[in-house]
C-alpha atoms as a PDB file:
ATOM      1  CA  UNK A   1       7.459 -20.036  21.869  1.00  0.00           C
ATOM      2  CA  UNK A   2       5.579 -18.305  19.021  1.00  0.00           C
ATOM      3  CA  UNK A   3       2.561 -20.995  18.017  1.00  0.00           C
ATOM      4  CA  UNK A   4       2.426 -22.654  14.927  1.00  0.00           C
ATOM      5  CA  UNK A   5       0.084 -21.259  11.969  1.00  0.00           C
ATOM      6  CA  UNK A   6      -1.284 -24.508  11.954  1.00  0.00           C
ATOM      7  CA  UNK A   7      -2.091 -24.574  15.356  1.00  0.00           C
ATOM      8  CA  UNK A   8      -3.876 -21.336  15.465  1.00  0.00           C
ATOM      9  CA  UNK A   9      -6.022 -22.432  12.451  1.00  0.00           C
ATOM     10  CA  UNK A  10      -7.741 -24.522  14.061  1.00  0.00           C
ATOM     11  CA  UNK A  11      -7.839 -23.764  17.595  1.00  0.00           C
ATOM     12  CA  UNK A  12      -9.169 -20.000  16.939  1.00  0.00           C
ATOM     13  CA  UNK A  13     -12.347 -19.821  14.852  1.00  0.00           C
ATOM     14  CA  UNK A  14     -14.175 -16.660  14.973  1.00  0.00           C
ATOM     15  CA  UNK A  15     -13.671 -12.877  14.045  1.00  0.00           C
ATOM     16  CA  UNK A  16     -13.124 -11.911  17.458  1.00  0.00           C
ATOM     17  CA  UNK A  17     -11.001 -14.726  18.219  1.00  0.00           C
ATOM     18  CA  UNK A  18      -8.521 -13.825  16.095  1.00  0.00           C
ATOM     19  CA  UNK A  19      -8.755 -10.065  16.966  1.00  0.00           C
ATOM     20  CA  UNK A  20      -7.750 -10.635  19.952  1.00  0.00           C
ATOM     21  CA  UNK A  21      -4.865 -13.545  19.625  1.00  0.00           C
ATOM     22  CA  UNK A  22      -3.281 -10.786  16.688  1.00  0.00           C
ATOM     23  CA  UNK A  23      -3.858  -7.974  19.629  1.00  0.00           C
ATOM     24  CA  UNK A  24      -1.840 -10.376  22.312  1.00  0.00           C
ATOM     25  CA  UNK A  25       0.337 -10.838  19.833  1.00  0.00           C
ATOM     26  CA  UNK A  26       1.351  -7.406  18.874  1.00  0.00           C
ATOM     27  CA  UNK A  27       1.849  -6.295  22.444  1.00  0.00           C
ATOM     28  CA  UNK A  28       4.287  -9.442  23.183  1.00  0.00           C
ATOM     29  CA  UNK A  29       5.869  -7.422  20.115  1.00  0.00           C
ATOM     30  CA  UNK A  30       5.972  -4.300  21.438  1.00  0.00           C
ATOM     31  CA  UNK A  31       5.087  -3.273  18.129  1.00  0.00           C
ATOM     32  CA  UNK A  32       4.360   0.774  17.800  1.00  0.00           C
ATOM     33  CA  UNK A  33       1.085   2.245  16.398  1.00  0.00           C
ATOM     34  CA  UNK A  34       0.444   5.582  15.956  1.00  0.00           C
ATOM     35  CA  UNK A  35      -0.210   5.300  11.702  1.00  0.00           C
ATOM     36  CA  UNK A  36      -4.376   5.638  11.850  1.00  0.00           C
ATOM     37  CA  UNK A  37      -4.432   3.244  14.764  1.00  0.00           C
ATOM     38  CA  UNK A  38      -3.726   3.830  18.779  1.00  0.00           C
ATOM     39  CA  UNK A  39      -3.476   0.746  20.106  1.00  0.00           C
ATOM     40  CA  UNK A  40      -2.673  -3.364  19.575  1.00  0.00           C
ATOM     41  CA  UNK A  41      -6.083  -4.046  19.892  1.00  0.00           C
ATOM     42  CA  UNK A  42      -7.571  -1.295  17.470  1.00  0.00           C
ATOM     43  CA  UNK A  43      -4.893  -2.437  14.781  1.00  0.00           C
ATOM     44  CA  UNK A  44      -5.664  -5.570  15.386  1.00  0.00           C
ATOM     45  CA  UNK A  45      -8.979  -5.332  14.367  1.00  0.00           C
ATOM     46  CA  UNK A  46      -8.566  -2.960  11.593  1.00  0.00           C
ATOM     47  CA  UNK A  47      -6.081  -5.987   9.969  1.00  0.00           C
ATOM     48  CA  UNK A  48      -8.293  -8.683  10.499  1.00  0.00           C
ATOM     49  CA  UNK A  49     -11.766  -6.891   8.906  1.00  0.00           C
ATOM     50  CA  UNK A  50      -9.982  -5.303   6.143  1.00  0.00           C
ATOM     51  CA  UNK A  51      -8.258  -9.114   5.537  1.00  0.00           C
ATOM     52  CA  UNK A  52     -11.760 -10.582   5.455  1.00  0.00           C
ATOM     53  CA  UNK A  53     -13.544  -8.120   3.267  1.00  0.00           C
ATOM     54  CA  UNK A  54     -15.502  -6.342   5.965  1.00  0.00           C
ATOM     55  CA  UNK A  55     -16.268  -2.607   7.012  1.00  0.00           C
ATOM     56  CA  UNK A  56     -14.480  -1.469  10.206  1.00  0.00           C
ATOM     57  CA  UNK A  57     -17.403  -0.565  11.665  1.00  0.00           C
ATOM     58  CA  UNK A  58     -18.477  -3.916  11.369  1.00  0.00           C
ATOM     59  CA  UNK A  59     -21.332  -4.626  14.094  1.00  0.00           C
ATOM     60  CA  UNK A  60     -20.241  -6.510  16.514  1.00  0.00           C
ATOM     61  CA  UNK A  61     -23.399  -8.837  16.204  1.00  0.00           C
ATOM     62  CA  UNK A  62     -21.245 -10.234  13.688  1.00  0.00           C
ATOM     63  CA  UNK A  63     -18.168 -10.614  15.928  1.00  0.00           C
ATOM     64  CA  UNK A  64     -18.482 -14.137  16.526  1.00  0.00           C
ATOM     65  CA  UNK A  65     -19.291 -15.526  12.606  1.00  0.00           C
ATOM     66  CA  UNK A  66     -16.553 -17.815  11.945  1.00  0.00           C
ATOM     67  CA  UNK A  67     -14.202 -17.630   9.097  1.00  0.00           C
ATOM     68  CA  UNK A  68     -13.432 -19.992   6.441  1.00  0.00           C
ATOM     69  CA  UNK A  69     -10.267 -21.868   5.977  1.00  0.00           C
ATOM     70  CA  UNK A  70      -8.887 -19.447   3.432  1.00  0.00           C
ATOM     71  CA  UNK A  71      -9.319 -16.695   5.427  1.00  0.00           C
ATOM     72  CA  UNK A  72      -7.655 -17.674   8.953  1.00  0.00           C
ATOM     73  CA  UNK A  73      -4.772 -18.696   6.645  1.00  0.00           C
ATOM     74  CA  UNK A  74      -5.181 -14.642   5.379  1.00  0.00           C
ATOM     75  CA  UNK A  75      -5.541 -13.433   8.675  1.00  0.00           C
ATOM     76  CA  UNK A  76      -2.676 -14.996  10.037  1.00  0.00           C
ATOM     77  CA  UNK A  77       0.086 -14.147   7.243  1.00  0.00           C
ATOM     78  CA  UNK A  78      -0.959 -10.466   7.632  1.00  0.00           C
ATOM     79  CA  UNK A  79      -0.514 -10.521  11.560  1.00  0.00           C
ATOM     80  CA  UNK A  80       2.752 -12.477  11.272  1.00  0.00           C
ATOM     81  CA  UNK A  81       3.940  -9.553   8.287  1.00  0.00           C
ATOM     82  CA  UNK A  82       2.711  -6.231  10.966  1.00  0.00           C
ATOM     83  CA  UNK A  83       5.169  -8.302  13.600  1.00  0.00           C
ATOM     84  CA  UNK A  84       8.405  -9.459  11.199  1.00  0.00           C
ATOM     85  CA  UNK A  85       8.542  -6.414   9.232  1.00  0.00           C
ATOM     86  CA  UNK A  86       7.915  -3.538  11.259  1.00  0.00           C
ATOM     87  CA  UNK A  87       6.068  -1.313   9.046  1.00  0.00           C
ATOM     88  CA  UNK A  88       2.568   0.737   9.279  1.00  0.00           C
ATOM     89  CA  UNK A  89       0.031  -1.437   8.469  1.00  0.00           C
ATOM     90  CA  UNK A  90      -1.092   0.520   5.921  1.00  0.00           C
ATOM     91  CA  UNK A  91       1.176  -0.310   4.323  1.00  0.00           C
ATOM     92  CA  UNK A  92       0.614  -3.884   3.993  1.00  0.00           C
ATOM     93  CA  UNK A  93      -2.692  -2.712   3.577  1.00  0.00           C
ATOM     94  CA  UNK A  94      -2.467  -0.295   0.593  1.00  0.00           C
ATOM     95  CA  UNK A  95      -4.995   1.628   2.647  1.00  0.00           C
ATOM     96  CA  UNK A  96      -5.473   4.223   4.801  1.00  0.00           C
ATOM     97  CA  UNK A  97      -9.038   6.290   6.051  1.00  0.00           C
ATOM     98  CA  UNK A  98      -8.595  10.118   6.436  1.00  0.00           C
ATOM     99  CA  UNK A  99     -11.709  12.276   6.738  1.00  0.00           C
ATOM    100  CA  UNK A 100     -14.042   9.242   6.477  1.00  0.00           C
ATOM    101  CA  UNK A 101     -12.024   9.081   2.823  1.00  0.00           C
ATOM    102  CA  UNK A 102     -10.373   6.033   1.676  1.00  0.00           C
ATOM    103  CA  UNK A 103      -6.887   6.074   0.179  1.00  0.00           C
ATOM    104  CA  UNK A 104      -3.955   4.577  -1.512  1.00  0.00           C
ATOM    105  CA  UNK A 105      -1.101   4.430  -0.265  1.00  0.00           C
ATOM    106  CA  UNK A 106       2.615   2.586  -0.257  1.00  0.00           C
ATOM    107  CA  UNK A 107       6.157   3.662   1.294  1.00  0.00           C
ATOM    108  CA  UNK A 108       6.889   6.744  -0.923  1.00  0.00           C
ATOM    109  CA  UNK A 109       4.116   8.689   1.081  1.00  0.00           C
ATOM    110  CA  UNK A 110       3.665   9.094   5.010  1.00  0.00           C
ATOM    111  CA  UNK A 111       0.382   7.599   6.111  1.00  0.00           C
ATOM    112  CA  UNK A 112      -2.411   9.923   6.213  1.00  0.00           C
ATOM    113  CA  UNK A 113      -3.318  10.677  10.191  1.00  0.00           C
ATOM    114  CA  UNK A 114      -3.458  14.116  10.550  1.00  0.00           C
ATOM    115  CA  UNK A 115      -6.117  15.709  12.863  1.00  0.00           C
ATOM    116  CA  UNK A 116      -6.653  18.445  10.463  1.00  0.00           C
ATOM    117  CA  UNK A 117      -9.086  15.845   8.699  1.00  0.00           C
ATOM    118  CA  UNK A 118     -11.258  17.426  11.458  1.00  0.00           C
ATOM    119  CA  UNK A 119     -10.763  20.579  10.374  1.00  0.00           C
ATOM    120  CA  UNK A 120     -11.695  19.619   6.671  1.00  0.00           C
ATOM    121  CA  UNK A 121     -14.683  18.074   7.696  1.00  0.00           C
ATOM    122  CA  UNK A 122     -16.028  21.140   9.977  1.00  0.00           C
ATOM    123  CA  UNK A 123     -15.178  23.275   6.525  1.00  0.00           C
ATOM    124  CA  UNK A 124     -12.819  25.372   8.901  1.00  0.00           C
ATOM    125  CA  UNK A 125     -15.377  26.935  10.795  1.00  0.00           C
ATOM    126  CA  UNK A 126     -15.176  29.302  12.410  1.00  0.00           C
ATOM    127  CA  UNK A 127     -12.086  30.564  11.202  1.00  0.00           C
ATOM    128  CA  UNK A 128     -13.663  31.107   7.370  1.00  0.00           C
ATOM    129  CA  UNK A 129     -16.937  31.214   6.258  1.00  0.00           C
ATOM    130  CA  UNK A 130     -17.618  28.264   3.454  1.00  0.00           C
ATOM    131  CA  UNK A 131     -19.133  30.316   0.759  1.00  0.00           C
ATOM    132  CA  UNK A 132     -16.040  32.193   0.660  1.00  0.00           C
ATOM    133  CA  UNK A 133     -13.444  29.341   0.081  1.00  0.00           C
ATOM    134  CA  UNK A 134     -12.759  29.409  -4.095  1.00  0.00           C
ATOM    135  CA  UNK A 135      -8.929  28.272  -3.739  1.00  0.00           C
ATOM    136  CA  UNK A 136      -7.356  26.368  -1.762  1.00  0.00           C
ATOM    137  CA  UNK A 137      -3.602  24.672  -1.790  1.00  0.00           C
ATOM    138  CA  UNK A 138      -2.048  21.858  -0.241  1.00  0.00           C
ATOM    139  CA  UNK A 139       1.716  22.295   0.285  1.00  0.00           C
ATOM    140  CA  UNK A 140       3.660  19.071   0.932  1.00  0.00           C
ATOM    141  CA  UNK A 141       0.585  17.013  -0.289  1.00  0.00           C
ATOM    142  CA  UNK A 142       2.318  13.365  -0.016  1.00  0.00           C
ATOM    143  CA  UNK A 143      -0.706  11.045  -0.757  1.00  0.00           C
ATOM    144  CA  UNK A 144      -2.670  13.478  -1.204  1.00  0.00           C
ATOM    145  CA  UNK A 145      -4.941  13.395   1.185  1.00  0.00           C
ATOM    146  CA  UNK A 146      -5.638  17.115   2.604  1.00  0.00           C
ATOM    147  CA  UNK A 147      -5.923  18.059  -1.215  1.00  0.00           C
ATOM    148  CA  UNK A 148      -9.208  15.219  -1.998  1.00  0.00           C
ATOM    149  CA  UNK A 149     -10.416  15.547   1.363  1.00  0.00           C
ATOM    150  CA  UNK A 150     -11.106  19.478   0.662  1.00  0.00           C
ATOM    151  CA  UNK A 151     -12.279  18.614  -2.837  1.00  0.00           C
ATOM    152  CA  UNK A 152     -15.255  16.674  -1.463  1.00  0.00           C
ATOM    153  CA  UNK A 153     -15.398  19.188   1.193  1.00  0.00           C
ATOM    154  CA  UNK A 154     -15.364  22.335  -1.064  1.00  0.00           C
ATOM    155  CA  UNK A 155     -16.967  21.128  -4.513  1.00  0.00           C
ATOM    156  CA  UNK A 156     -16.805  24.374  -5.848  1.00  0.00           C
ATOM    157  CA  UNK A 157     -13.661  25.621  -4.931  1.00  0.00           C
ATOM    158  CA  UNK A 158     -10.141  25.345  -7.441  1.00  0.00           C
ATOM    159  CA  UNK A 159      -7.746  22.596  -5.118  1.00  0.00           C
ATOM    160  CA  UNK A 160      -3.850  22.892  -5.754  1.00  0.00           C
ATOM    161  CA  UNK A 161      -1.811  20.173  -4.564  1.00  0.00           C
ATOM    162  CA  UNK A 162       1.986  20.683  -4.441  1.00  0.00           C
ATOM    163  CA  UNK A 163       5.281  18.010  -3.282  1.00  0.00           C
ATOM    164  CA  UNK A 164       8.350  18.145  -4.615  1.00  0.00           C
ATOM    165  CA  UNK A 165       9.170  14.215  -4.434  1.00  0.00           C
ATOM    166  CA  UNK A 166       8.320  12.598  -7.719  1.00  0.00           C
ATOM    167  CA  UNK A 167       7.679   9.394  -5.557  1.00  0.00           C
ATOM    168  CA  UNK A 168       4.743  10.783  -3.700  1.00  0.00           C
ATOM    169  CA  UNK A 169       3.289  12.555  -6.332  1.00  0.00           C
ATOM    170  CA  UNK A 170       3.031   9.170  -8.191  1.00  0.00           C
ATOM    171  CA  UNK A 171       0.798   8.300  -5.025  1.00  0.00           C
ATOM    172  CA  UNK A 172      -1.344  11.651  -5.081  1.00  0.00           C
ATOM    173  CA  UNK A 173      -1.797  11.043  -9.146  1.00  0.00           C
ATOM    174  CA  UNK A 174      -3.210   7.536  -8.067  1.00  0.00           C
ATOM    175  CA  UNK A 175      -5.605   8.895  -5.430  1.00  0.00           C
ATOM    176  CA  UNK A 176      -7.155  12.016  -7.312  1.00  0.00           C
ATOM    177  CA  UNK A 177      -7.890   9.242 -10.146  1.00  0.00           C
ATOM    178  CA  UNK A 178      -9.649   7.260  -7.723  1.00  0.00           C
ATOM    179  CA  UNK A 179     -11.903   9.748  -6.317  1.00  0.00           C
ATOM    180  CA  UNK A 180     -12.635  10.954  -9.791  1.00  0.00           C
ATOM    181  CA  UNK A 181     -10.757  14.243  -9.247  1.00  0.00           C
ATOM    182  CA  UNK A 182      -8.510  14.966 -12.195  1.00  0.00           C
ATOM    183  CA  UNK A 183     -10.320  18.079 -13.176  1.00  0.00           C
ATOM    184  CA  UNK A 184     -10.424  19.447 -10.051  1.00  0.00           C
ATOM    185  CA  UNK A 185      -7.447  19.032  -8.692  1.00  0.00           C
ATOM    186  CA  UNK A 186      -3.962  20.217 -10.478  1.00  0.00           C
ATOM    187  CA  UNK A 187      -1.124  18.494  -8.628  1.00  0.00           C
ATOM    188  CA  UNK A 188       1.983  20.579  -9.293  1.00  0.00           C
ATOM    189  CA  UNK A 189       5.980  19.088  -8.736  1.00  0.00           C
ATOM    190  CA  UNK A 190       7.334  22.124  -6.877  1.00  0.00           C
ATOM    191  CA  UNK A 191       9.868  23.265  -4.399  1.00  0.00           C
ATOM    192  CA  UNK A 192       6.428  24.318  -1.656  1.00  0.00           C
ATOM    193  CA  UNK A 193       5.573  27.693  -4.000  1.00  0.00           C
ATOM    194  CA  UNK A 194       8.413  28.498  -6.598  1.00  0.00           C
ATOM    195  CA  UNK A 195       6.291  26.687  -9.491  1.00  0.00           C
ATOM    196  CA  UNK A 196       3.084  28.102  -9.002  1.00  0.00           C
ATOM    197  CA  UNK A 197       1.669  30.561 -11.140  1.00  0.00           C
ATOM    198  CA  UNK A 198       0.453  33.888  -9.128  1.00  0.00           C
ATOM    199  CA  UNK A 199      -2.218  33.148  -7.510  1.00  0.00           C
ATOM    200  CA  UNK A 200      -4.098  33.384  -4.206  1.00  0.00           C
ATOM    201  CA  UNK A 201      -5.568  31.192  -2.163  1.00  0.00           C
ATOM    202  CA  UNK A 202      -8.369  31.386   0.981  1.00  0.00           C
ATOM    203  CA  UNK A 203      -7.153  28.806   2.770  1.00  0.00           C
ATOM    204  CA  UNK A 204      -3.159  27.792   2.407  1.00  0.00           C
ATOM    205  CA  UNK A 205      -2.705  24.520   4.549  1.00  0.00           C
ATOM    206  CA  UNK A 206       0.363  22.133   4.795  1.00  0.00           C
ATOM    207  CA  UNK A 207       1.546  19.053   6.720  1.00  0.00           C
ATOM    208  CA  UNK A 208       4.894  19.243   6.119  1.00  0.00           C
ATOM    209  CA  UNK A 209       8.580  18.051   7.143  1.00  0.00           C
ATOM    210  CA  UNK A 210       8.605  18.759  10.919  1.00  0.00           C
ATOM    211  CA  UNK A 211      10.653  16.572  13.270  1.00  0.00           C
ATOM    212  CA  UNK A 212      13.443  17.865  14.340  1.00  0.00           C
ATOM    213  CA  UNK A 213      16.727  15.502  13.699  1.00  0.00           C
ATOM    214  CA  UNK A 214      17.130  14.671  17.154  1.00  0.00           C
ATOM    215  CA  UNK A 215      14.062  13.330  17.619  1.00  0.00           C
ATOM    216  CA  UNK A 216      13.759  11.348  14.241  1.00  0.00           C
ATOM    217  CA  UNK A 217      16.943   9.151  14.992  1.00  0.00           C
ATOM    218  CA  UNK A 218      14.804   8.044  18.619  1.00  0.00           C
ATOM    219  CA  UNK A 219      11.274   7.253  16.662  1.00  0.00           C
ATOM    220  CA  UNK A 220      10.557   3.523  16.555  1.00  0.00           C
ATOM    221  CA  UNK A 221      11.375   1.200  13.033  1.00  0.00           C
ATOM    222  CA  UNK A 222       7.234   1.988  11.766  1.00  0.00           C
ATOM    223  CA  UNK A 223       8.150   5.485  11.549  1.00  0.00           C
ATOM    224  CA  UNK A 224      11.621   4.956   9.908  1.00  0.00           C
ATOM    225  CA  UNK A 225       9.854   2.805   7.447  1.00  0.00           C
ATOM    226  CA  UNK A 226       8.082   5.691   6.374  1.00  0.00           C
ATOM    227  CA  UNK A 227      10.108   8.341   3.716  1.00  0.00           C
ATOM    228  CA  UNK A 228      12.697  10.462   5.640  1.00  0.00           C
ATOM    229  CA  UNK A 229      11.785  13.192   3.230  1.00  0.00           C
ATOM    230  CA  UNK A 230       8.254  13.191   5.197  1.00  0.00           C
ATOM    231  CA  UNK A 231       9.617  13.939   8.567  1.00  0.00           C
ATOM    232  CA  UNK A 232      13.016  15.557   8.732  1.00  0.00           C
ATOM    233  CA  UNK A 233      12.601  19.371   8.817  1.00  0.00           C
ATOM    234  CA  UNK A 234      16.096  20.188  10.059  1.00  0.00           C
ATOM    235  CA  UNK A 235      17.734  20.463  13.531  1.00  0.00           C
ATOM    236  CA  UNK A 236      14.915  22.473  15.110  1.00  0.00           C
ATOM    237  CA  UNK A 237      11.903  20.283  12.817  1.00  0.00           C
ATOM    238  CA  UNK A 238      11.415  24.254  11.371  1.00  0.00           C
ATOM    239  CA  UNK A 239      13.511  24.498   8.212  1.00  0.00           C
ATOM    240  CA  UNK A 240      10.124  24.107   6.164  1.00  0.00           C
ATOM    241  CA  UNK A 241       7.713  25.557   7.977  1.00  0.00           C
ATOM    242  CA  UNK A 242       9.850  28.791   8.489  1.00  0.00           C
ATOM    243  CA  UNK A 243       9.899  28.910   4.792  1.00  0.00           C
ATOM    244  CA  UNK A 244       6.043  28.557   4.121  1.00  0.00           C
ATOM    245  CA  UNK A 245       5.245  31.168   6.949  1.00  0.00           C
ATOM    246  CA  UNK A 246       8.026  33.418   4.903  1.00  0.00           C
ATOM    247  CA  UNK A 247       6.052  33.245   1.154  1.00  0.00           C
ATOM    248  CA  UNK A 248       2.589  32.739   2.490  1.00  0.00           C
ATOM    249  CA  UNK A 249       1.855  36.527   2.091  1.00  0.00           C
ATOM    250  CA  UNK A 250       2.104  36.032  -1.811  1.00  0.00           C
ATOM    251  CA  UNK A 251      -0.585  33.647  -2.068  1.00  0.00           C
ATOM    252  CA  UNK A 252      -2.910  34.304   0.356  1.00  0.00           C
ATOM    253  CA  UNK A 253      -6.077  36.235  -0.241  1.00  0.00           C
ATOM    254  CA  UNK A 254      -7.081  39.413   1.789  1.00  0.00           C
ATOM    255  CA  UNK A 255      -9.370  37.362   4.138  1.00  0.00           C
ATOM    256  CA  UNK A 256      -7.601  34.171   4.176  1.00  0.00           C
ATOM    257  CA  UNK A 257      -5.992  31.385   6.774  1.00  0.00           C
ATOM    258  CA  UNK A 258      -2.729  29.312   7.013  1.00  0.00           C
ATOM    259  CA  UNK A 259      -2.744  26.481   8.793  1.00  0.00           C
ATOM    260  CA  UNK A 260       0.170  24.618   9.115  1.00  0.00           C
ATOM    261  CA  UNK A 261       0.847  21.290  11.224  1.00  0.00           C
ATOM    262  CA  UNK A 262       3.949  21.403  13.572  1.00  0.00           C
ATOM    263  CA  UNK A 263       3.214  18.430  15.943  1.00  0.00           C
ATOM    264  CA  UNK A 264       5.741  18.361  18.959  1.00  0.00           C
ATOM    265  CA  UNK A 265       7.600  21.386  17.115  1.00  0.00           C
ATOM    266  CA  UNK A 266       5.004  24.144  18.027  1.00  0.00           C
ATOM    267  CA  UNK A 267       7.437  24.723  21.220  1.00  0.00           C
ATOM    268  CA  UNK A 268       9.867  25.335  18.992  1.00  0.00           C
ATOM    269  CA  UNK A 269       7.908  27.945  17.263  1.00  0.00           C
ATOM    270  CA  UNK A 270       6.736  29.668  19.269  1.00  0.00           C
ATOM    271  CA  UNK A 271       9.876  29.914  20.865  1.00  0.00           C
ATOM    272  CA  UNK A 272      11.537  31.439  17.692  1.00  0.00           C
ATOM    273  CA  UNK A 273       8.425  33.597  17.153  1.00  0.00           C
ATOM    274  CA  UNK A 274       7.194  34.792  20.189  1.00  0.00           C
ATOM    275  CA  UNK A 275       5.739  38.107  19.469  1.00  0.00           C
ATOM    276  CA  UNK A 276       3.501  36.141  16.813  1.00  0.00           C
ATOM    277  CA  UNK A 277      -0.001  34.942  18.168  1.00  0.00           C
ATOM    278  CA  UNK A 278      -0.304  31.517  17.003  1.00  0.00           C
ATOM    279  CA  UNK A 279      -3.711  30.219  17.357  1.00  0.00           C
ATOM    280  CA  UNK A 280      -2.982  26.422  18.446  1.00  0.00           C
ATOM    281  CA  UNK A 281      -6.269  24.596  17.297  1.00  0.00           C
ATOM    282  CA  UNK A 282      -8.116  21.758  19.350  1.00  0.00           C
ATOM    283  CA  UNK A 283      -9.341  18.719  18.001  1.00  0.00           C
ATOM    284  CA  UNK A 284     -12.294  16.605  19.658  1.00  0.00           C
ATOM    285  CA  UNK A 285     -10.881  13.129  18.448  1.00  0.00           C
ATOM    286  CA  UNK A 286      -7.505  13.845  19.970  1.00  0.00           C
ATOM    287  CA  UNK A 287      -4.136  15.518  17.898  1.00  0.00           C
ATOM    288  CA  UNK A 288      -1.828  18.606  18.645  1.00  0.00           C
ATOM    289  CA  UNK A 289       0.080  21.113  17.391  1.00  0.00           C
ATOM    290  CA  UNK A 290      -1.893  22.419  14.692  1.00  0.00           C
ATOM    291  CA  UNK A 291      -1.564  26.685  14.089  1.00  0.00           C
ATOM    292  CA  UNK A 292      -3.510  29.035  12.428  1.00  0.00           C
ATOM    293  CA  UNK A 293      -2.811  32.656  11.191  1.00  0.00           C
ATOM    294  CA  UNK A 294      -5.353  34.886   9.676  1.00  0.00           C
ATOM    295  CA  UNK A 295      -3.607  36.545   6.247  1.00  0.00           C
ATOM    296  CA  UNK A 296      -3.725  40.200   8.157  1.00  0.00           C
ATOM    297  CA  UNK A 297      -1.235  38.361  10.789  1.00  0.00           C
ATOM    298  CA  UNK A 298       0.875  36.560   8.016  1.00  0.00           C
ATOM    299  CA  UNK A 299       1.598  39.921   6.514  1.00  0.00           C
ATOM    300  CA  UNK A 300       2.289  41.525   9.973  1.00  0.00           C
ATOM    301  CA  UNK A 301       5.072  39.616  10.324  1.00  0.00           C
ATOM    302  CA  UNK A 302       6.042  38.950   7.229  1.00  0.00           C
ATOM    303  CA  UNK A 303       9.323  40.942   7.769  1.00  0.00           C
ATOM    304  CA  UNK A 304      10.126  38.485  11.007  1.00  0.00           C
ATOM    305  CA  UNK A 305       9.565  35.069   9.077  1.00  0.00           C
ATOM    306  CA  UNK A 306      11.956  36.710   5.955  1.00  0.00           C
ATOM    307  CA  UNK A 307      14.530  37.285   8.666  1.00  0.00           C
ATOM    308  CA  UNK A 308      14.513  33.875  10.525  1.00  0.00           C
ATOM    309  CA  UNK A 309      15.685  31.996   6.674  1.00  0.00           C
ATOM    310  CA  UNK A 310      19.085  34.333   7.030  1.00  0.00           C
END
């Protein structure tokens, strides 16, 4: 029998305490994490600091201070909200860290977790030198988050950010005003390149679309809370990617990168392109399925990509 509010009021007291009854409580759940957070425990404690006004890397010194009233009562709706409604906790929320960043976000935009906020914040070495990144676009920006994250990153350098859902962009236009970015960033509504003016970029990078149907039907009710637009890239998960590797010889400069994120697709694609020598980057903090090409390598087989959209 699930305990009363009332009951847990006043029988837990501290931070930790109620870390770890919402943590106990999520895993009677079975609740599924995976949206910035790995585990019960982990999104357990992310809820209850950010419900209480504190850092996440609150010290844990400061673990056993006990909360007021007000704020068990806060702690406990929020808990009781992650469990009843099945959604990212992000989104209940409105928040969500990528590249030590903070940023909006609501259900019109997946929640930022990609590992390439690694990637941003090594500046892409070694696969580009810094001082020569001037342009860089963000296809399938969402929130928005690849697009600020390499404006803080890359100060001097001209950031595109491109979606073609009118929803997220709503999202990105809130987050670029929050970090102060409006001049410079230009978010553009576009169908990945057709409505960009001719231009090239050193560094073209994209999360986009890439489950395959079969495997978004079997993902648990957090992900399917998320927009379908986000995930679904076709039968294979490739339908999108196959048609940024196809254009990305257009926009790229003579020296510059793609990097595209495939997660459990890059079987796929390498399967379907298997004379093509994806680099599959690493990540210290964990992530997968993240390739790179070099612009001399996008233009090798640019004739291959064309054929695969027939």
């Amino acid at each position: 029998m699930q305990p009363k509010a009332s009951d847990v009021s006043t029988t837990l007291l501290t931070i930790r305490d109620y870390i770890r009854w919402a943590s106990s409580q999520f895993s009677k759940a079975d609740l599924s994490f995976g949206h910035g957070t790995n585990t019960a425990l982990d999104e357990a404690a992310a809820l209850v600091l950010f419900t209480i006004h504190q850092p996440y890397d609150l010290p844990a010194t400061y673990f056993d201070a006990l909360l007021t009233t007000a704020e068990r009562h806060d702690v406990i709706e929020i808990i009781e909200k992650r469990i009843q409604l099945r959604i990212p906790a992000a989104y209940l929320t409105h928040e969500a860290i990528f590249a030590g960043l903070a940023f909006y976000v609501d259900e019109r935009v997946l929640v930022p977790r990609s590992p390439i906020a690694e990637l941003i914040e090594q500046r892409f070495a070694p696969w580009i030198e810094e001082h020569e990144v001037h342009g860089i676009l963000d296809l399938c920006t969402g929130s928005g988050c690849i697009a600020i994250a390499c404006a803080y990153a890359f100060p001097e350098a001209v950031i595109d950010a491109v979606d073609i859902s009118d929803a997220a962009l709503a999202v990105t236009d809130i987050n670029v005003k929050k970090h102060l970015l409006e001049n410079e960033i230009t978010v553009y509504k576009s169908d990945l390149y057709e409505e960009l003016p001719e231009t090239h970029y050193d560094i073209i990078i994209s999360n986009p679309p890439y489950v395959g149907t079969e495997e978004w039907t079997k993902l648990p009710a957090e992900f399917h809370a998320e927009p379908a637009i986000g995930f679904n890239g076709g039968e294979t998960g490739l339908d999108v990617v196959i048609r940024i590797l196809a254009d990305a010889d257009h926009y790229l400069t003579e020296n510059g990168i793609l990097i595209i994120e495939v997660g459990n697709s890059a079987y796929a694609l390498q399967n379907r392109f298997p004379e093509v020598p994806f680099v599959w980057l690493e990540f210290e903090r964990g992530g997968h399925g993240v390739m790179l090409l070099t612009a001399e390598q996008v233009n090798l087989y640019h004739q291959l990509f064309l054929a695969a959209l027939s």
